[in-house]
N, C-alpha and C. Protein backbone atom coordinates (compact mmCIF):
# COMPACT_ATOMS: atom_id res chain seq x y z
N UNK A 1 0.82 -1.19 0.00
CA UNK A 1 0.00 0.00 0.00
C UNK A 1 0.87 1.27 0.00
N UNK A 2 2.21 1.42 0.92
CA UNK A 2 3.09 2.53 0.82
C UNK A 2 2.91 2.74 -0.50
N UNK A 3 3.56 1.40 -1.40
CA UNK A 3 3.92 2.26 -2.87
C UNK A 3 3.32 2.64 -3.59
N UNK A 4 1.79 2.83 -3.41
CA UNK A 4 1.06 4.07 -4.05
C UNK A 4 1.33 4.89 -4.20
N UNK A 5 1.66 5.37 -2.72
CA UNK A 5 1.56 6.73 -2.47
C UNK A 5 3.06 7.65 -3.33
N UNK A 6 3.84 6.71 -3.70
CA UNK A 6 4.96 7.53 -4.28
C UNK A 6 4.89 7.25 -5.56
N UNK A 7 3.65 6.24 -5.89
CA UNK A 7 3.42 5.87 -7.41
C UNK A 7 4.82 4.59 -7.67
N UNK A 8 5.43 3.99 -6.95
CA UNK A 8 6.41 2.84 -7.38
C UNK A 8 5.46 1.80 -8.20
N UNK A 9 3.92 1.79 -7.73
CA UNK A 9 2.86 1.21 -8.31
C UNK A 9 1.49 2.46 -9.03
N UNK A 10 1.74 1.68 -9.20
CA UNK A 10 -0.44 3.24 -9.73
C UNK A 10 -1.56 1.85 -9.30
N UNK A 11 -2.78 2.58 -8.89
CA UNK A 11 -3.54 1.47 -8.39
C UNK A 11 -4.43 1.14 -9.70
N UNK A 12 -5.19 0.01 -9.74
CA UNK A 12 -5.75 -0.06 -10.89
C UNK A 12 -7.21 -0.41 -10.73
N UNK A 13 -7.45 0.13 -9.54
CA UNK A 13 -9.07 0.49 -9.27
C UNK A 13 -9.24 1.49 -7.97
N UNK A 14 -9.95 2.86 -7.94
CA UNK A 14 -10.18 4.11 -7.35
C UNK A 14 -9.02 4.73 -7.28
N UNK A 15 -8.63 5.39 -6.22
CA UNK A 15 -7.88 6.61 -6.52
C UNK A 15 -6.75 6.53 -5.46
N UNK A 16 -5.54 7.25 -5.30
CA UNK A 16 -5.13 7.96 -4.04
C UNK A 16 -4.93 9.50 -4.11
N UNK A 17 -5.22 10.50 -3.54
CA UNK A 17 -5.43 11.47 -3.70
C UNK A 17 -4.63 12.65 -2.46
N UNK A 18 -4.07 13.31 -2.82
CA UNK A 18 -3.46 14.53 -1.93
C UNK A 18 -4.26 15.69 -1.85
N UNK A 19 -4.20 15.58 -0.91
CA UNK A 19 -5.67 17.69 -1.07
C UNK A 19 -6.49 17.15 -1.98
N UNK A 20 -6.91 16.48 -1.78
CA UNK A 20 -8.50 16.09 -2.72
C UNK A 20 -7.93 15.62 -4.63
N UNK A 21 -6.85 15.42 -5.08
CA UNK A 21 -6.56 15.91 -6.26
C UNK A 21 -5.46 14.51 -6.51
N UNK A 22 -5.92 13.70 -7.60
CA UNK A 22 -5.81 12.45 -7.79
C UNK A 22 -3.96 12.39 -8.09
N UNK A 23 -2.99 12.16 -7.58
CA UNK A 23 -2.20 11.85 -7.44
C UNK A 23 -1.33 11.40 -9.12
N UNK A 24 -2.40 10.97 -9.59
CA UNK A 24 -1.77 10.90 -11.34
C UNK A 24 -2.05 12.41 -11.82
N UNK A 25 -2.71 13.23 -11.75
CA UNK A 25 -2.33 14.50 -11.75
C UNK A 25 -1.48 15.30 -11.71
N UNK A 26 -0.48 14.76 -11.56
CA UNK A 26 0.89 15.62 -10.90
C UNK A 26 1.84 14.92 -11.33
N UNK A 27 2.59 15.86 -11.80
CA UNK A 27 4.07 15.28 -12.65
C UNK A 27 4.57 14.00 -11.41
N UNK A 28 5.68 13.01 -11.83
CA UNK A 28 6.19 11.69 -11.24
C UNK A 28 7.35 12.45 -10.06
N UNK A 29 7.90 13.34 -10.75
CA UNK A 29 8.76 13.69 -9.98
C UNK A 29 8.63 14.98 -8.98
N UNK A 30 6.97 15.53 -9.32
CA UNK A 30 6.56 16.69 -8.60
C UNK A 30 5.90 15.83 -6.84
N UNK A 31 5.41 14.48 -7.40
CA UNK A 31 5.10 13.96 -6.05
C UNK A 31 5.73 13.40 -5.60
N UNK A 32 6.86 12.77 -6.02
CA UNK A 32 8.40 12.10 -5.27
C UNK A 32 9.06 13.42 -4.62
N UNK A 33 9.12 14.06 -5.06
CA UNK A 33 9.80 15.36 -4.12
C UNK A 33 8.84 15.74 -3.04
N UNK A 34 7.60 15.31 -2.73
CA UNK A 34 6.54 15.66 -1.33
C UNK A 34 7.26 15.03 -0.36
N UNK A 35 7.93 14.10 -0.51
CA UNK A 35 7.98 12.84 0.25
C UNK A 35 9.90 12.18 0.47
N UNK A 36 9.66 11.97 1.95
CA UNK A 36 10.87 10.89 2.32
C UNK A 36 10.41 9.14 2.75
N UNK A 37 10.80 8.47 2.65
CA UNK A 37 10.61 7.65 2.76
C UNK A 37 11.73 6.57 3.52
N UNK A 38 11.79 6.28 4.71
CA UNK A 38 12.60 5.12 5.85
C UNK A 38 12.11 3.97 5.49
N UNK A 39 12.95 3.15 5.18
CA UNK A 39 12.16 1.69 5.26
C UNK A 39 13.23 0.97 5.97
N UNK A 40 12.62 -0.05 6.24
CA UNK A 40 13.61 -1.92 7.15
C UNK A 40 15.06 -1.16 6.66
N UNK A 41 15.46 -1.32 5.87
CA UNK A 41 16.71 -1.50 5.13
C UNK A 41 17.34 -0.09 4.47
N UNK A 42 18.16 0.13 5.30
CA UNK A 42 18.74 1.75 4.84
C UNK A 42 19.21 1.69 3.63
N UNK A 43 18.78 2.74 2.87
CA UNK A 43 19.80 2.40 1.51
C UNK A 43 21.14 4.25 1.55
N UNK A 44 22.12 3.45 1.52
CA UNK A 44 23.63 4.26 1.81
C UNK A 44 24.48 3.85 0.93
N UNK A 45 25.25 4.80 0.02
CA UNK A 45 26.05 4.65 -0.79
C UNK A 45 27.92 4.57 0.29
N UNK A 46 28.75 4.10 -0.54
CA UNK A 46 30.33 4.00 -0.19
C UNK A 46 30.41 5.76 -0.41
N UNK A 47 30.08 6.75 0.55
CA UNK A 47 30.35 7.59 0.85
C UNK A 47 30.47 8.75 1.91
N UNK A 48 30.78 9.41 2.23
CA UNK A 48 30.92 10.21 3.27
C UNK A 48 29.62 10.30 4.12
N UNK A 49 29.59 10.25 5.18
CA UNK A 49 28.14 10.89 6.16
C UNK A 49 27.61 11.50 5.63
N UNK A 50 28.47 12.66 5.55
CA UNK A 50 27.50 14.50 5.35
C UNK A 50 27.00 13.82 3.51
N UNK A 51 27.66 13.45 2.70
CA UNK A 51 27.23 13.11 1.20
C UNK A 51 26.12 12.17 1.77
N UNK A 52 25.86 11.27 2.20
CA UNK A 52 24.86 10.53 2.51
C UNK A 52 23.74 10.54 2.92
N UNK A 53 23.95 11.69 4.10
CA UNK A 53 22.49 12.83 4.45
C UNK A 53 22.38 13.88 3.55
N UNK A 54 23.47 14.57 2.54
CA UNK A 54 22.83 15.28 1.61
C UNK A 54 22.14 14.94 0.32
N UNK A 55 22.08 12.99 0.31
CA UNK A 55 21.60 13.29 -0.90
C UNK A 55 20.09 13.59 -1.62
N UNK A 56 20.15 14.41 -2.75
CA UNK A 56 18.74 14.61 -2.90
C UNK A 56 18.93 16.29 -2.78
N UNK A 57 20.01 16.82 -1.72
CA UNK A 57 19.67 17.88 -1.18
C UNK A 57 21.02 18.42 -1.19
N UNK A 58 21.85 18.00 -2.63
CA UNK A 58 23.54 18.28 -2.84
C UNK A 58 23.66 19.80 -2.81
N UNK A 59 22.87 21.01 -2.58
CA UNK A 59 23.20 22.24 -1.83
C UNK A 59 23.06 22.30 -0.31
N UNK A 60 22.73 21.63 -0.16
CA UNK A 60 22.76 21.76 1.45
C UNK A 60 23.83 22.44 1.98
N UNK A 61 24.05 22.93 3.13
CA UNK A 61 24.89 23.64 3.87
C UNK A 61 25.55 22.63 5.00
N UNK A 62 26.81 23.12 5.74
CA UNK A 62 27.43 21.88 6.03
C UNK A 62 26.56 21.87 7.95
N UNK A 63 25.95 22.88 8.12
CA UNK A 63 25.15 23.89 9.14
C UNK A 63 24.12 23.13 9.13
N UNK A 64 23.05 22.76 7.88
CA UNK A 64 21.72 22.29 8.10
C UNK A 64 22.13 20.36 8.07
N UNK A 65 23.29 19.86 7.40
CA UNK A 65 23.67 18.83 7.28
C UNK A 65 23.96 18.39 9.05
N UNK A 66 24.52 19.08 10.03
CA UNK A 66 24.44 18.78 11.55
C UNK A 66 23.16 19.02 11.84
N UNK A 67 22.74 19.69 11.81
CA UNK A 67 21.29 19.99 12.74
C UNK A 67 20.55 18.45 12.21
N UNK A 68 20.09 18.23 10.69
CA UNK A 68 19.55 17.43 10.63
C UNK A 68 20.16 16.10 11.12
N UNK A 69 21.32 16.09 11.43
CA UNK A 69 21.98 14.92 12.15
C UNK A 69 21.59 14.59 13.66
N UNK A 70 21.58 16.03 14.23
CA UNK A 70 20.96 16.61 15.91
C UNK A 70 19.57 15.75 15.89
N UNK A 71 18.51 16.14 15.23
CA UNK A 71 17.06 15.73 14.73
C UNK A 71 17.59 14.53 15.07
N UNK A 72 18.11 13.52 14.10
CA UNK A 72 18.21 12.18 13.77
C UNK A 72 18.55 11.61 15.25
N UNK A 73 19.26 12.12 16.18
CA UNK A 73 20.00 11.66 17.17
C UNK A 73 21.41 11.19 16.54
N UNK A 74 21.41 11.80 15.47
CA UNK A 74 23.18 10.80 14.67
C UNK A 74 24.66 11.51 15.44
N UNK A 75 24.16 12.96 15.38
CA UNK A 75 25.52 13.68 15.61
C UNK A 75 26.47 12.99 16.07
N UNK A 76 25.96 12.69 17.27
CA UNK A 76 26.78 12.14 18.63
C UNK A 76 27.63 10.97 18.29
N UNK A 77 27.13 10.22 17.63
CA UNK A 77 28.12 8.88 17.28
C UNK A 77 29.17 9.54 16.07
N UNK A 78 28.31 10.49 14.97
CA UNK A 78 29.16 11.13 14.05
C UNK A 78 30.29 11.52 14.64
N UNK A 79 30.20 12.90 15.40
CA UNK A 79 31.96 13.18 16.04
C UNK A 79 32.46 12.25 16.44
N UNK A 80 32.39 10.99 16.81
CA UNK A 80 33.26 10.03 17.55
C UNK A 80 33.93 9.76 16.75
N UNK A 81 33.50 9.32 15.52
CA UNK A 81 33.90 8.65 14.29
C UNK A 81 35.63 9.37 13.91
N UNK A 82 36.58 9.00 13.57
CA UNK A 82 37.94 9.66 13.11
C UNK A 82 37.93 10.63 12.36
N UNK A 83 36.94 10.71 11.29
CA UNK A 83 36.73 12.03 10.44
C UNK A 83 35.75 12.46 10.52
N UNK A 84 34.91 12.30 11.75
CA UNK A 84 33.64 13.11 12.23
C UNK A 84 33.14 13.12 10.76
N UNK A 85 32.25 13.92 10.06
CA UNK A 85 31.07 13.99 9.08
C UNK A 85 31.80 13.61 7.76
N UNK A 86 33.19 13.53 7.31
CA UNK A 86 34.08 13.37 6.42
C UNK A 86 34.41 11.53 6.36
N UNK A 87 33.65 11.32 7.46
CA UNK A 87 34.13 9.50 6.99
C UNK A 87 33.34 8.70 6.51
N UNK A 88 33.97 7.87 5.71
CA UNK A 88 33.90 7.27 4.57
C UNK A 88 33.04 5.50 5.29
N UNK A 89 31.72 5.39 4.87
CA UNK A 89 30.99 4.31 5.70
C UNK A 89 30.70 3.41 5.34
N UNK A 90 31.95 2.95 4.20
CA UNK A 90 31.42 2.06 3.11
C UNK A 90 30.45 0.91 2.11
N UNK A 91 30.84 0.35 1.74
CA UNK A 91 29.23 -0.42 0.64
C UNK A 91 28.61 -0.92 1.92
N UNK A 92 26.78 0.15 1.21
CA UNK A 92 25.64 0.15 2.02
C UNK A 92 26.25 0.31 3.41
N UNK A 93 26.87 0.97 3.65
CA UNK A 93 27.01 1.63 5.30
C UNK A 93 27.46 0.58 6.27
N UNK A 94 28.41 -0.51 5.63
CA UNK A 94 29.07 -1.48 6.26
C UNK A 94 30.08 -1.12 7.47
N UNK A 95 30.27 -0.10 7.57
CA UNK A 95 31.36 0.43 8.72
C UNK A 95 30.55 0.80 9.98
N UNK A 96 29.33 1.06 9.76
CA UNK A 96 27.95 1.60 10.70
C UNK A 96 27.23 0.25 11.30
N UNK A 97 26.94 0.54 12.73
CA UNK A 97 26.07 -0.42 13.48
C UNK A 97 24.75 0.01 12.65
N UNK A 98 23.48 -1.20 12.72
CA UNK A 98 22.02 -1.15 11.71
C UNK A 98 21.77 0.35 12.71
N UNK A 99 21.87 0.62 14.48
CA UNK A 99 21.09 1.82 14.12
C UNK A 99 22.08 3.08 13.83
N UNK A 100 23.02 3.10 13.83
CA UNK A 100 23.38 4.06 13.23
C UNK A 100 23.46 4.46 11.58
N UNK A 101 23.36 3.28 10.81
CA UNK A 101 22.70 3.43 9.28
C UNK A 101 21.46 3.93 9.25
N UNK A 102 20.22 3.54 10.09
CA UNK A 102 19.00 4.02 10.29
C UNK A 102 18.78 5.42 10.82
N UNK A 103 19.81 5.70 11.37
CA UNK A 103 19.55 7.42 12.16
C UNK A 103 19.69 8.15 10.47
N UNK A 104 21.18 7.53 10.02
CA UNK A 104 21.46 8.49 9.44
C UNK A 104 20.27 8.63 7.65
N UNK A 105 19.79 6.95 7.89
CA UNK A 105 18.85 7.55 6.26
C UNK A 105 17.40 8.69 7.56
N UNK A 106 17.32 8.66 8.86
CA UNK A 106 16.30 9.63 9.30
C UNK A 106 16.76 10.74 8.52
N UNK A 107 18.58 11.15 9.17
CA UNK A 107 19.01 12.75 9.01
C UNK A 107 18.40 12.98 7.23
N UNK A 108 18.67 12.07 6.82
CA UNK A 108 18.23 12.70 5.19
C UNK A 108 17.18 12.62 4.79
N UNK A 109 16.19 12.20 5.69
CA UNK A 109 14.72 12.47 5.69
C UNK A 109 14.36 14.01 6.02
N UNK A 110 15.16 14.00 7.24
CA UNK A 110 15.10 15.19 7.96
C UNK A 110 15.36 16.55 7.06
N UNK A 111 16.70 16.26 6.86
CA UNK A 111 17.00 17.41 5.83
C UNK A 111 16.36 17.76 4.57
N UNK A 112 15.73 16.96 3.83
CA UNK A 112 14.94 17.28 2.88
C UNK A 112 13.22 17.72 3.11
N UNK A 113 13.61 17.63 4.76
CA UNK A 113 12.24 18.29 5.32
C UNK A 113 10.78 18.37 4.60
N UNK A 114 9.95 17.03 3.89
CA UNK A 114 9.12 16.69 2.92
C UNK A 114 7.56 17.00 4.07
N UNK A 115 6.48 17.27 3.07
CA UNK A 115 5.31 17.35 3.82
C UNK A 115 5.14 15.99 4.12
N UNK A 116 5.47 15.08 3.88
CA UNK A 116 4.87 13.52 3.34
C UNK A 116 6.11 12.85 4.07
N UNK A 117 5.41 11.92 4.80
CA UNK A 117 6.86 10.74 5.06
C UNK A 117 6.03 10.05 5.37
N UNK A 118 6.58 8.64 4.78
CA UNK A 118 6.42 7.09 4.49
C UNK A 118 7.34 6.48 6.00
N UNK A 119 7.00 6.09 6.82
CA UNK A 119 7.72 5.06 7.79
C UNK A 119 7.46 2.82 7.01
N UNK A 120 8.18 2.76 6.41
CA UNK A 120 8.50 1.25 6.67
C UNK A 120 8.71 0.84 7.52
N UNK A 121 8.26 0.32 8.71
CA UNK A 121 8.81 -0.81 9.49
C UNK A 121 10.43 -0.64 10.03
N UNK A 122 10.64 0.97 10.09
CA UNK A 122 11.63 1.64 10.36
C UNK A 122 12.84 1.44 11.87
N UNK A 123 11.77 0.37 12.57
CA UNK A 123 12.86 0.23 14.00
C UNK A 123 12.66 -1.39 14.00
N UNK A 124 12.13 -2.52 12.82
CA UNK A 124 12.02 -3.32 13.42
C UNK A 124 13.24 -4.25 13.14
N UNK A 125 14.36 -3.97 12.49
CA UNK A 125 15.38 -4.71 12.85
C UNK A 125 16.58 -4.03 13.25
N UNK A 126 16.17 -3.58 14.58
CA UNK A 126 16.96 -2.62 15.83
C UNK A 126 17.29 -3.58 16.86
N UNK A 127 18.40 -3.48 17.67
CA UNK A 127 18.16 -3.85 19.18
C UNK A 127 17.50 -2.64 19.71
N UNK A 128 17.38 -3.09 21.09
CA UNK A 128 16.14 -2.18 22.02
C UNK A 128 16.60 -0.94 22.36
N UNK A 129 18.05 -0.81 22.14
CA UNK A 129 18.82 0.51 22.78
C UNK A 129 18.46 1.39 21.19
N UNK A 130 18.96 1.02 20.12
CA UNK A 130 18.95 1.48 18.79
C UNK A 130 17.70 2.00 18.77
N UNK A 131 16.49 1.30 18.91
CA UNK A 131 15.25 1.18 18.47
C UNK A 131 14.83 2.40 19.55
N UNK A 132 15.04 2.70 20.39
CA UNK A 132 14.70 3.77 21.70
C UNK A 132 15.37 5.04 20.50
N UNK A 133 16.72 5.12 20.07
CA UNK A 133 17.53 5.71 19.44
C UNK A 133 16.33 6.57 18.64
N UNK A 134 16.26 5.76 17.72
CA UNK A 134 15.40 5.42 16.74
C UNK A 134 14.49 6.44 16.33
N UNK A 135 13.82 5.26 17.52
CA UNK A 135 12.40 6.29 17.58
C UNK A 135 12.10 7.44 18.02
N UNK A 136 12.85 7.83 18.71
CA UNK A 136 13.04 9.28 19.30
C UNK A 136 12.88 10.19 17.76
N UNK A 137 13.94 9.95 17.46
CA UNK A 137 14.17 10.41 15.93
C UNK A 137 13.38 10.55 15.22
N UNK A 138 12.41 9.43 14.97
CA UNK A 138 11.47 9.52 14.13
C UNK A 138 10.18 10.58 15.08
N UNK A 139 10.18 10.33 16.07
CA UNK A 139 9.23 11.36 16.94
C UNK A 139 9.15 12.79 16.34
N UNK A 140 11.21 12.90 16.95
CA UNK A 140 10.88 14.27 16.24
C UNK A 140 10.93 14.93 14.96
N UNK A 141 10.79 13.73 14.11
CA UNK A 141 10.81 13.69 12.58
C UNK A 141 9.37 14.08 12.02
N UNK A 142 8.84 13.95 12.89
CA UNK A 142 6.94 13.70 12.12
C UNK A 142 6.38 14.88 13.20
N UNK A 143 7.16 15.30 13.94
CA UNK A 143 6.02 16.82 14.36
C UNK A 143 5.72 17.66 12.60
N UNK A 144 4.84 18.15 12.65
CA UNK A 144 4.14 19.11 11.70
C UNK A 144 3.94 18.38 10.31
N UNK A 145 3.93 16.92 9.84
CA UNK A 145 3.31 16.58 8.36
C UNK A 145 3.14 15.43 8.75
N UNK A 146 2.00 15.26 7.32
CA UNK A 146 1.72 13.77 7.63
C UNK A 146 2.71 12.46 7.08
N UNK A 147 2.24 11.84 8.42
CA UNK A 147 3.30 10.79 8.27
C UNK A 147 2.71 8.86 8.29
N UNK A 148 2.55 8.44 7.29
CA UNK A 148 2.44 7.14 7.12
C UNK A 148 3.15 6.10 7.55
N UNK A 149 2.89 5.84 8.68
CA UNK A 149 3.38 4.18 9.48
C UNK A 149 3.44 3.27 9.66
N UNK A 150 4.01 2.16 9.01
CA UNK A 150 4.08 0.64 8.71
C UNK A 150 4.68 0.42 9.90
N UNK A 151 3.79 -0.85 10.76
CA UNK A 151 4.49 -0.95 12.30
C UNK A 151 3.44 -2.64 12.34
N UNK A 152 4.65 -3.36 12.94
CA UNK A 152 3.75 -4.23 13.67
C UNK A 152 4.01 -4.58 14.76
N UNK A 153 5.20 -3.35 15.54
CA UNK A 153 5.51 -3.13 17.08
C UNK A 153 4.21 -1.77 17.33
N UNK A 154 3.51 -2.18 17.85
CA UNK A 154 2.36 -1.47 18.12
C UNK A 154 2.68 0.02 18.59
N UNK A 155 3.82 0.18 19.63
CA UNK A 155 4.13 1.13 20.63
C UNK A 155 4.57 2.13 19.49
N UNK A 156 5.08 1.66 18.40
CA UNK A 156 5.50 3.05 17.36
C UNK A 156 4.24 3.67 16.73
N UNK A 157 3.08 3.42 16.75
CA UNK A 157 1.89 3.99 16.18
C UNK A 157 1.05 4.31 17.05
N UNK A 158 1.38 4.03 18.32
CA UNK A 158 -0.06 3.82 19.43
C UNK A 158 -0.32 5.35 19.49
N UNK A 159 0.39 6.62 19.20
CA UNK A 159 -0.09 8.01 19.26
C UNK A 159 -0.71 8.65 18.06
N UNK A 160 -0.63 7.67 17.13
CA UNK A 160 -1.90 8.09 15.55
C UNK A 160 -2.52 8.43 15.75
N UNK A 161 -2.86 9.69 14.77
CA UNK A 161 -4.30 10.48 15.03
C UNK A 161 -5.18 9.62 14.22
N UNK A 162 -4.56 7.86 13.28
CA UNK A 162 -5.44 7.30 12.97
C UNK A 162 -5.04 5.83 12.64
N UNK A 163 -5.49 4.98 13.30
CA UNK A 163 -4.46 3.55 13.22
C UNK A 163 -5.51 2.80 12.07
N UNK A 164 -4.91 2.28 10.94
CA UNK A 164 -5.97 1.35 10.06
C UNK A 164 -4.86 0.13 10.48
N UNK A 165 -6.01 -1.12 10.92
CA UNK A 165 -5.72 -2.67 10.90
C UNK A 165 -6.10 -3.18 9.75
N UNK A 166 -4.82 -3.89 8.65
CA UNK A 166 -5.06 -4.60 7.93
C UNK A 166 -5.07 -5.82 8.53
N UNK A 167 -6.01 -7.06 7.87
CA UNK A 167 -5.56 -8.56 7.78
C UNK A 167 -5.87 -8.99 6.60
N UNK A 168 -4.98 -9.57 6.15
CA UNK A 168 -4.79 -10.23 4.71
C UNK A 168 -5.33 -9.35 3.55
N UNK A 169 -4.82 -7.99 3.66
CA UNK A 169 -4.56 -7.15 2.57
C UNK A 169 -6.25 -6.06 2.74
N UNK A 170 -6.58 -6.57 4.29
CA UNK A 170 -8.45 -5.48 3.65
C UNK A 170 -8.37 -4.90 5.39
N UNK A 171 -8.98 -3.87 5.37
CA UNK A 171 -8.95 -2.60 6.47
C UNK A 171 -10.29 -3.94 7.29
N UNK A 172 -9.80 -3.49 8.54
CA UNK A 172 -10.37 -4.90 9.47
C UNK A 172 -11.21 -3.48 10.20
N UNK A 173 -10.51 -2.41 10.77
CA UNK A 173 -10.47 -1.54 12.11
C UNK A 173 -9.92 -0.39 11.30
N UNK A 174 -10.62 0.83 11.80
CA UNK A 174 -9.50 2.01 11.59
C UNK A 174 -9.98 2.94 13.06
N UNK A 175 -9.56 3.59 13.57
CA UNK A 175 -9.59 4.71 14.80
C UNK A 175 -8.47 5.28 15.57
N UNK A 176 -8.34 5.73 16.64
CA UNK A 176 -7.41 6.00 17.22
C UNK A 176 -7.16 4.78 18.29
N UNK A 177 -6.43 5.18 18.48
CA UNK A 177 -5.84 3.79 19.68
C UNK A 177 -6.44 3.42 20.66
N UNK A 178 -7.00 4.83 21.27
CA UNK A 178 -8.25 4.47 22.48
C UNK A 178 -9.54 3.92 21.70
N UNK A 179 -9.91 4.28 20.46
CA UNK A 179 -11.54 3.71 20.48
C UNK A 179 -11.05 2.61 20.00
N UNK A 180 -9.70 2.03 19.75
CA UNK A 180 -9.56 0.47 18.46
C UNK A 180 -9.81 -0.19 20.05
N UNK A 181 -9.17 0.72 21.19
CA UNK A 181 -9.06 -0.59 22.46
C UNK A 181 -10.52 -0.81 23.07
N UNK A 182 -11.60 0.72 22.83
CA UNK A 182 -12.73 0.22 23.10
C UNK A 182 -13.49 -0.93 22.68
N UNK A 183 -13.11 -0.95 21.01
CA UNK A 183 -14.00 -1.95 20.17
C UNK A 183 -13.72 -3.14 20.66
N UNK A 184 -12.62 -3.29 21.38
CA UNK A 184 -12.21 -4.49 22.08
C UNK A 184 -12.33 -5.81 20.94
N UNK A 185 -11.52 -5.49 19.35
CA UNK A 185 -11.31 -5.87 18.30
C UNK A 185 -9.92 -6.80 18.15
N UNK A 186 -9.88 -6.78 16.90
CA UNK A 186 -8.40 -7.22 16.42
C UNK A 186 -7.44 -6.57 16.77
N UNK A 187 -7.48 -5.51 16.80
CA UNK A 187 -6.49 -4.31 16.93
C UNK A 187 -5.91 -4.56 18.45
N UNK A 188 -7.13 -4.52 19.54
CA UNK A 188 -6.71 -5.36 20.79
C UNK A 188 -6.02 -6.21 21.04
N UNK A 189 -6.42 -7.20 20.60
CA UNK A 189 -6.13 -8.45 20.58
C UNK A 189 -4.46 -8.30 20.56
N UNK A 190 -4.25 -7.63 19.45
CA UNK A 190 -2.62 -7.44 19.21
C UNK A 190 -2.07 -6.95 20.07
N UNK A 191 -2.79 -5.88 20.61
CA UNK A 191 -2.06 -5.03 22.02
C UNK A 191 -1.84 -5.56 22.78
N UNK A 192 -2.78 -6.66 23.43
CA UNK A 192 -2.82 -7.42 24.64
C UNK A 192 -1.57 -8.20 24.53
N UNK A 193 -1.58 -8.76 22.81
CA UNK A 193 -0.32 -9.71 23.16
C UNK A 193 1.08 -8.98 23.07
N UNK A 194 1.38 -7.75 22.55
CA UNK A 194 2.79 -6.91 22.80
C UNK A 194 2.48 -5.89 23.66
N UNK A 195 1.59 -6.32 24.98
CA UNK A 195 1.26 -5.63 25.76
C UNK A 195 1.89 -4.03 26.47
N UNK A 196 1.38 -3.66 24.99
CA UNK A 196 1.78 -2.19 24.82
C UNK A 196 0.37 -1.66 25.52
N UNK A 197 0.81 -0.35 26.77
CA UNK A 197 0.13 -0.13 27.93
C UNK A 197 -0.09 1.75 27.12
């Protein structure tokens, strides 16, 4: 379902629509630029930090390239590093622990500062320290736009202003977290068992 929304697919029955206004409407690359997108699997080229959070955004300043690192929670491991923002993290970010590859595809979420962000399943192959990391990050990644959340750790969505339960590809439940727990539904059911409080 994500890849509608960036068109990787087009649907081939009803619509998806932004501000009311059908999404094939709009040039390919006018609605890929709305949008960042985190998924499972960071994608990082054999290059520098700061090149890695700038890409997409190769004017960037070396000023908004930290801050969006600050956002990410990355900075901090960045200076440790021998060439702080200048080191080299090689094929797919092999020199980087998974959450520090994951902060840093946040920072370049961050920095390209999109109305639109896509979350994939963004902390679920974290340890618990990373994944705290993480999510912080993504917290303060999604104040002010909307943000689409693929989660089947409950605790990363439980503050949606709107949770939809799929099962086997069809909307089961949609509400906020308190009325899915009233319906005392599927959506429950799940809570109870990752007894997210």
């Amino acid at each position: 379902m994500a890849d509608l929304v960036p068109r990787f697919h087009d649907v081939t029955g009803g619509a998806v629509l932004i501000d009311g206004t059908n999404i094939k409407d709009y040039a390919l690359q006018s609605v890929r630029s709305l949008m960042s997108i985190v998924t499972q699997e960071p994608i990082l080229f054999n290059d520098t930090i700061a090149n890695n959070i700038a890409l997409g955004q190769p004017d960037a300043s070396y000023e908004e390239i930290i801050q969006a690192a600050k956002i990410a929670n990355a900075h901090n491991f960045i200076v440790q590093k021998e060439e702080g923002y200048d080191s080299n993290i090689g094929d797919r970010g092999s020199k980087l622990s998974g959450g520090e590859r994951q902060r840093l595809t946040i920072a370049r979420a961050v920095l390209k500062n999109p109305p639109i962000l896509i979350l994939d399943e963004a902390t679920s192959s974290l340890d618990t320290e990373s994944e705290r990391l993480v999510q912080d990050a993504i917290n303060n990644m999604m104040q002010n736009r909307t943000s689409i959340v693929i989660a089947h750790r409950l605790s990363t969505i439980r503050h949606a202003d709107e949770i939809i339960v799929l099962q086997k590809g069809k909307i089961v439940e949609r509400g906020s977290h308190g009325s899915l727990i009233a319906q005392n539904g599927f959506y429950k059911k799940l809570v109870d068992m990752q007894e997210v409080k």
